[in-house]
C-alpha atoms as a PDB file:
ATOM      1  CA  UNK A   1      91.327   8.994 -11.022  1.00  0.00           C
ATOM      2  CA  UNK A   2      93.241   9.871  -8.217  1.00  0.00           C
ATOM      3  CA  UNK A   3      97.235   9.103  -9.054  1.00  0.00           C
ATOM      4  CA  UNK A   4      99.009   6.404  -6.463  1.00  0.00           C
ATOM      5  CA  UNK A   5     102.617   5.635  -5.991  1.00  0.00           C
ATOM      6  CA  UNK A   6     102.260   2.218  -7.838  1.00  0.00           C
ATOM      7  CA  UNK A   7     100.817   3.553 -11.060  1.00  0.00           C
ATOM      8  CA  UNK A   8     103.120   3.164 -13.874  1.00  0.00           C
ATOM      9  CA  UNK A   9     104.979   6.780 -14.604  1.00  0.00           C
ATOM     10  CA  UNK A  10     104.196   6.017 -18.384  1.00  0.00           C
ATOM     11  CA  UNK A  11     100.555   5.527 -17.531  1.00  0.00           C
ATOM     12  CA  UNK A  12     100.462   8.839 -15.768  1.00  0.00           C
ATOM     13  CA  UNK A  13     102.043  11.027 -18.256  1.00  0.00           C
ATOM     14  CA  UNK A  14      99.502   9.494 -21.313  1.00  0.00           C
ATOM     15  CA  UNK A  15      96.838  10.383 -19.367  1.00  0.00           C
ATOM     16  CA  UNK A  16      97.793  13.525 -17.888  1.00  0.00           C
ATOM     17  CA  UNK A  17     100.169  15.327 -20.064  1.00  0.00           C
ATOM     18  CA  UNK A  18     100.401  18.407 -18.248  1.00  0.00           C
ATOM     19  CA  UNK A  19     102.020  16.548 -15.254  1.00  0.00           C
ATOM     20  CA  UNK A  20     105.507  16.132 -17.196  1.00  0.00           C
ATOM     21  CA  UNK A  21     106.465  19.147 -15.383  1.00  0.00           C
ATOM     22  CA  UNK A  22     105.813  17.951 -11.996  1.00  0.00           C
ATOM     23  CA  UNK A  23     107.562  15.341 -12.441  1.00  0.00           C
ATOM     24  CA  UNK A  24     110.972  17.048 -13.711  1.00  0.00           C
ATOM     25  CA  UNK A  25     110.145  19.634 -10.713  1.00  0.00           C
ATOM     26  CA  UNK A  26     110.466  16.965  -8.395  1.00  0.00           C
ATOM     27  CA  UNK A  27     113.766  15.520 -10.845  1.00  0.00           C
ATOM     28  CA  UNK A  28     112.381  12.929 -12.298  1.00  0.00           C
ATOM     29  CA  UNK A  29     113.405  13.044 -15.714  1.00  0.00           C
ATOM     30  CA  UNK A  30     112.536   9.939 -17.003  1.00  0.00           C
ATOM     31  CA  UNK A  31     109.312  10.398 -18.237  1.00  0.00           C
ATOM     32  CA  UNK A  32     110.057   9.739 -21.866  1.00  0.00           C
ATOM     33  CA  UNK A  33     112.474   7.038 -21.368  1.00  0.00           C
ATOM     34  CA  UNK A  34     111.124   3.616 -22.068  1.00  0.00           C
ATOM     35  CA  UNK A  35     111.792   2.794 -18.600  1.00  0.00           C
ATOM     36  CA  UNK A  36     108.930   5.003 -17.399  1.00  0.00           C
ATOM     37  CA  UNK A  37     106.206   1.989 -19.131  1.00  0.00           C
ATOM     38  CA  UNK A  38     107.456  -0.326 -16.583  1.00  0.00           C
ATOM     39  CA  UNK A  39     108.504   1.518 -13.706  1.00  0.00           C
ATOM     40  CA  UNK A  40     105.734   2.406 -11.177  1.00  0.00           C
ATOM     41  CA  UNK A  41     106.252   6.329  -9.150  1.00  0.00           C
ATOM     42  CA  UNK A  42     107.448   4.542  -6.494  1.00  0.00           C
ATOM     43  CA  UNK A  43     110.024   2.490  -7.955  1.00  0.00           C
ATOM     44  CA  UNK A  44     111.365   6.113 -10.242  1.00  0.00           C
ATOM     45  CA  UNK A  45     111.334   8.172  -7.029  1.00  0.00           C
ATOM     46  CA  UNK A  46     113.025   5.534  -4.351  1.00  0.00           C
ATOM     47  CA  UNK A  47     115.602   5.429  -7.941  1.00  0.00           C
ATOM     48  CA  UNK A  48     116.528   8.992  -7.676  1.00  0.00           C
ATOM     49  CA  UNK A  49     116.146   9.955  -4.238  1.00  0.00           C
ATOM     50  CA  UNK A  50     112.819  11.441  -4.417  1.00  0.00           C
ATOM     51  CA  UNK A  51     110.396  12.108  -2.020  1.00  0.00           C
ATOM     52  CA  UNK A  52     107.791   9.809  -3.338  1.00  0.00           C
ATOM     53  CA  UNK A  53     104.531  10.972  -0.947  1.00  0.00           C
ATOM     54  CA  UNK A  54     105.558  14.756  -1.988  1.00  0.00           C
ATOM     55  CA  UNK A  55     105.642  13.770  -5.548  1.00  0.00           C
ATOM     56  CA  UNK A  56     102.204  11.998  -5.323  1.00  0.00           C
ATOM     57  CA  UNK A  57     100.652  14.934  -3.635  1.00  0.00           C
ATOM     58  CA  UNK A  58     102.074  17.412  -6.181  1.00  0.00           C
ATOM     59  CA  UNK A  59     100.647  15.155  -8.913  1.00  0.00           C
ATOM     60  CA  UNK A  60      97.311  15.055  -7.927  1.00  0.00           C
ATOM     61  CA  UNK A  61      97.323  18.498  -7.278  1.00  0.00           C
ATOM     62  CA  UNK A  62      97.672  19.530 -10.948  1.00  0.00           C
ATOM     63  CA  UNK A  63      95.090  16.706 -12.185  1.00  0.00           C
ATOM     64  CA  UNK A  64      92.689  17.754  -9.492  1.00  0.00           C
ATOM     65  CA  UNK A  65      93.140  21.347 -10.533  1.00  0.00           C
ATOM     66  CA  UNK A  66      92.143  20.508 -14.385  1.00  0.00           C
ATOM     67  CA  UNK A  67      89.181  18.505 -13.219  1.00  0.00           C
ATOM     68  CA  UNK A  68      88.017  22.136 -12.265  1.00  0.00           C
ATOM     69  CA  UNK A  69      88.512  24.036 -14.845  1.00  0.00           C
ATOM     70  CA  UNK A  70      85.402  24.550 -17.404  1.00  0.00           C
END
Protein backbone atom coordinates (compact mmCIF):
# COMPACT_ATOMS: atom_id res chain seq x y z
CA UNK A 1 0.00 0.00 0.00
CA UNK A 2 1.47 3.11 -0.70
CA UNK A 3 -0.16 5.94 1.86
CA UNK A 4 -2.05 9.07 -0.08
CA UNK A 5 -3.17 12.34 1.29
CA UNK A 6 -6.91 11.24 1.21
CA UNK A 7 -6.55 8.12 3.29
CA UNK A 8 -8.24 8.41 6.52
CA UNK A 9 -5.43 9.24 9.44
CA UNK A 10 -7.31 6.49 11.53
CA UNK A 11 -6.90 4.05 8.69
CA UNK A 12 -3.21 4.74 8.56
CA UNK A 13 -2.29 4.44 12.10
CA UNK A 14 -4.35 0.73 12.39
CA UNK A 15 -2.44 -0.39 9.79
CA UNK A 16 0.82 1.01 10.38
CA UNK A 17 1.37 1.56 13.99
CA UNK A 18 4.81 2.57 13.91
CA UNK A 19 3.86 5.74 11.89
CA UNK A 20 2.26 7.51 15.12
CA UNK A 21 5.52 9.11 15.42
CA UNK A 22 5.67 10.61 12.10
CA UNK A 23 2.83 11.97 12.44
CA UNK A 24 3.43 13.90 15.91
CA UNK A 25 6.99 14.75 14.18
CA UNK A 26 5.26 16.54 11.64
CA UNK A 27 2.56 17.93 14.77
CA UNK A 28 -0.12 16.16 14.12
CA UNK A 29 -1.34 15.02 17.27
CA UNK A 30 -4.52 13.80 16.60
CA UNK A 31 -4.01 10.43 15.89
CA UNK A 32 -5.98 9.01 18.76
CA UNK A 33 -8.70 11.46 18.74
CA UNK A 34 -11.89 10.21 17.24
CA UNK A 35 -11.57 12.80 14.73
CA UNK A 36 -8.66 10.99 13.06
CA UNK A 37 -11.62 8.00 11.72
CA UNK A 38 -13.08 10.65 9.66
CA UNK A 39 -10.56 13.02 8.79
CA UNK A 40 -8.43 12.15 5.69
CA UNK A 41 -4.18 13.45 5.92
CA UNK A 42 -5.12 16.08 3.95
CA UNK A 43 -7.93 17.49 5.71
CA UNK A 44 -5.57 17.01 9.50
CA UNK A 45 -2.55 18.67 7.86
CA UNK A 46 -4.35 21.78 5.83
CA UNK A 47 -6.08 21.83 9.89
CA UNK A 48 -2.84 22.48 11.53
CA UNK A 49 -0.71 24.07 9.12
CA UNK A 50 1.13 21.14 7.95
CA UNK A 51 2.96 20.49 5.06
CA UNK A 52 0.79 17.78 3.74
CA UNK A 53 3.20 16.41 0.58
CA UNK A 54 6.18 16.37 3.33
CA UNK A 55 4.04 14.47 5.66
CA UNK A 56 3.02 11.92 2.92
CA UNK A 57 6.56 11.41 1.89
CA UNK A 58 7.76 10.93 5.49
CA UNK A 59 4.96 8.36 5.90
CA UNK A 60 5.73 6.22 3.27
CA UNK A 61 9.14 6.34 4.07
CA UNK A 62 8.78 4.45 7.37
CA UNK A 63 6.15 1.84 5.81
CA UNK A 64 8.42 1.35 2.86
CA UNK A 65 11.32 0.86 5.22
CA UNK A 66 9.38 -2.11 7.22
CA UNK A 67 8.40 -3.71 3.96
CA UNK A 68 12.27 -4.37 3.95
CA UNK A 69 13.07 -5.59 6.85
CA UNK A 70 13.16 -9.63 7.21
Amino acid sequence: MTITKDIKIEEVVSQYPETMMVFMKHGLHCVGCHVSAFESIEDGAMAHGINVDALVDDLNKVISSRKTKP
